[in-house]
C-alpha atoms as a PDB file:
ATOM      1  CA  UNK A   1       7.803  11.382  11.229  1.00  0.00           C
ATOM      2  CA  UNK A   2       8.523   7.909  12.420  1.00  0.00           C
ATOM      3  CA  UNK A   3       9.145   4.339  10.921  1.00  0.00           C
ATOM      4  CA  UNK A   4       5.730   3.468  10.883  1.00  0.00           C
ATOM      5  CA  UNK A   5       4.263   6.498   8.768  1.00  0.00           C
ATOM      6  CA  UNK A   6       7.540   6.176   7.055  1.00  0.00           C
ATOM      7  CA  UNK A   7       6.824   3.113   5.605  1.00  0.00           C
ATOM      8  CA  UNK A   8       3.554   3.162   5.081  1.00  0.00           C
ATOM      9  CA  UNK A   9       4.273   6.106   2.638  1.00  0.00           C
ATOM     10  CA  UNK A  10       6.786   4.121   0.682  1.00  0.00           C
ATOM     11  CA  UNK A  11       4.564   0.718   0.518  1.00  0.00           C
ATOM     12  CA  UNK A  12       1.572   2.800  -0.517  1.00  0.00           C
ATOM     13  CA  UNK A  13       3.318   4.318  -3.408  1.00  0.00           C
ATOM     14  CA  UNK A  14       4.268   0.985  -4.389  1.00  0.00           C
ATOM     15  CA  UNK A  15       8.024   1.368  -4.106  1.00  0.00           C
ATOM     16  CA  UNK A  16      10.533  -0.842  -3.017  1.00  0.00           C
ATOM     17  CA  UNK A  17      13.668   0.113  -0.645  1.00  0.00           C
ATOM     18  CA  UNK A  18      15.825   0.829  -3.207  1.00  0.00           C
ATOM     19  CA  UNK A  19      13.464   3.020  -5.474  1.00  0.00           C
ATOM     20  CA  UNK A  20      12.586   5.284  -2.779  1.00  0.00           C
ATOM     21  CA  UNK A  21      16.511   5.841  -1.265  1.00  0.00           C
ATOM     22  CA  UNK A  22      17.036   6.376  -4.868  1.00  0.00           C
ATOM     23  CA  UNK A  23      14.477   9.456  -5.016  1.00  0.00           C
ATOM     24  CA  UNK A  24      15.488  10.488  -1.359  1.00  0.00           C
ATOM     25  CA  UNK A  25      19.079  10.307  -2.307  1.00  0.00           C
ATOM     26  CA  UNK A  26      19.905   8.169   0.385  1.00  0.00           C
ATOM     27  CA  UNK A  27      21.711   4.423   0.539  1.00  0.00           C
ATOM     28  CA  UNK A  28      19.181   1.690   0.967  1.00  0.00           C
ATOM     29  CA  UNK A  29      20.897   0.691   3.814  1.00  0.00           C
ATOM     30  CA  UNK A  30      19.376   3.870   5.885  1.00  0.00           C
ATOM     31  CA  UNK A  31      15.985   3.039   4.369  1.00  0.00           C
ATOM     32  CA  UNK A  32      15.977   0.201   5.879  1.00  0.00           C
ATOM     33  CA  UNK A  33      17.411   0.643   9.481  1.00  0.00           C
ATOM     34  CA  UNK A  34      14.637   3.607   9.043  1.00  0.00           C
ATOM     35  CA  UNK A  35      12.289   1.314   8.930  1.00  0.00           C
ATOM     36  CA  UNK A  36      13.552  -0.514  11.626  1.00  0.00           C
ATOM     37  CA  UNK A  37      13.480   1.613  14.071  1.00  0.00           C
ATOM     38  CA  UNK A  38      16.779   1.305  14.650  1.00  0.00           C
ATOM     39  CA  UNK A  39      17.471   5.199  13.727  1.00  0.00           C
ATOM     40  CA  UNK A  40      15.176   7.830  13.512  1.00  0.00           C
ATOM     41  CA  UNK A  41      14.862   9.938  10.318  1.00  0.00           C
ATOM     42  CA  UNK A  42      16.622  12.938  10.658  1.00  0.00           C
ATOM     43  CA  UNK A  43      15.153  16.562  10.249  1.00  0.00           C
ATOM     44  CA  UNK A  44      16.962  17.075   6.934  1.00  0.00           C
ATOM     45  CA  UNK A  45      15.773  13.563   5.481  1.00  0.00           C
ATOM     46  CA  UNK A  46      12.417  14.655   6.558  1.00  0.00           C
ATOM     47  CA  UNK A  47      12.607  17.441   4.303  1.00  0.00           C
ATOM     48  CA  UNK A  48      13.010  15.509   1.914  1.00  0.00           C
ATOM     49  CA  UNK A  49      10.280  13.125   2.116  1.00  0.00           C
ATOM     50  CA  UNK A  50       7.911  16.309   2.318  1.00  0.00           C
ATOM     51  CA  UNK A  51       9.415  17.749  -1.198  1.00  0.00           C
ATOM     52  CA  UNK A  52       8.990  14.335  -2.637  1.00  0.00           C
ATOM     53  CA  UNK A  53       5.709  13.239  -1.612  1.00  0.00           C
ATOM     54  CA  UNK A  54       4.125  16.106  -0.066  1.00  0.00           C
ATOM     55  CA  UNK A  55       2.585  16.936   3.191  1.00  0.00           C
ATOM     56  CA  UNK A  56      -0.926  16.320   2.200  1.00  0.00           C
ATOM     57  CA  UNK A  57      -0.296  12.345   1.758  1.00  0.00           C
ATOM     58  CA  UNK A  58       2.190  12.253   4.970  1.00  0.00           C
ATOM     59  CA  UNK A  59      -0.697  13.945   6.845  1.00  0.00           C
ATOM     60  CA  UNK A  60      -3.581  11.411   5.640  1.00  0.00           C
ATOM     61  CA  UNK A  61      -1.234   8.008   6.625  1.00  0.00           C
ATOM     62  CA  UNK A  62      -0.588   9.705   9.781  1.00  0.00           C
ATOM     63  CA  UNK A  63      -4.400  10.342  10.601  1.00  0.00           C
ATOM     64  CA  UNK A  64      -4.953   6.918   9.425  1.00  0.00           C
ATOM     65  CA  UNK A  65      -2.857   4.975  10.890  1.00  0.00           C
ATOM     66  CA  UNK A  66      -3.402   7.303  14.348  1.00  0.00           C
ATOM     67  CA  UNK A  67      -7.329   6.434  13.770  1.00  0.00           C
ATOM     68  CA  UNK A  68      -6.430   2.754  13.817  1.00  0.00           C
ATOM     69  CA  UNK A  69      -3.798   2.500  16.591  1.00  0.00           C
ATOM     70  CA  UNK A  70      -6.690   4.552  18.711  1.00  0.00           C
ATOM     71  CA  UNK A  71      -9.496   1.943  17.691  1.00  0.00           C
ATOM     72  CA  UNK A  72     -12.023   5.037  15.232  1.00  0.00           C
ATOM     73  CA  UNK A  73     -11.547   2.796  12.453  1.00  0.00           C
ATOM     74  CA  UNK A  74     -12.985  -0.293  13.924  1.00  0.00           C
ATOM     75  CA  UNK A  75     -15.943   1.941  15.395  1.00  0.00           C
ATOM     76  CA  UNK A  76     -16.625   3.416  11.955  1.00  0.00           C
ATOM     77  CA  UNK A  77     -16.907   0.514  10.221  1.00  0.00           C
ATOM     78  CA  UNK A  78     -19.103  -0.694  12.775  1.00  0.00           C
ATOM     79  CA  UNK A  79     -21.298   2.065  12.296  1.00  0.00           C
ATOM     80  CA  UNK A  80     -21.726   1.804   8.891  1.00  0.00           C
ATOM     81  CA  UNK A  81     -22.436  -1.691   9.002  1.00  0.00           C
ATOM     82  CA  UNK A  82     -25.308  -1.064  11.520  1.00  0.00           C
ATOM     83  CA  UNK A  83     -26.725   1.918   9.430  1.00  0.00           C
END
């Protein structure tokens, strides 16, 4: 998992920083050099994040945000608009 999805997961669920390191059981400090980039999340943390959230909601941000990095949500959109 990487910053990006990371913190899209946390901002969609409305929390700040310190509410999610406080349901991870991590400092807020690591949160936020998480989400940085400046470290990547370990395995064990990303354990973690699957127990609390689930896999079914990391799975959807990462498909999204993949679909939008790769352009298919521009082109979707665009479709829709001409149908």
């Amino acid at each position: 998992m990487d910053a990006k999805v990371f913190t899209a997961l946390r901002k969609l669920n409305g929390l700040s920083q310190i509410e999610v390191a406080e349901l991870l059981g991590v400092s807020r400090a690591l949160i936020a050099i998480i989400e940085t980039e400046r470290q990547p999340i370990s395995h064990r943390l990303e354990q973690r994040v699957k127990e609390v959230f689930g896999v079914q909601q990391i799975s959807v941000i990462q498909l999204t945000l993949h679909a939008i990095n790769n352009g298919s949500a521009k082109r979707v959109i665009l479709h829709d608009a001409v149908l």
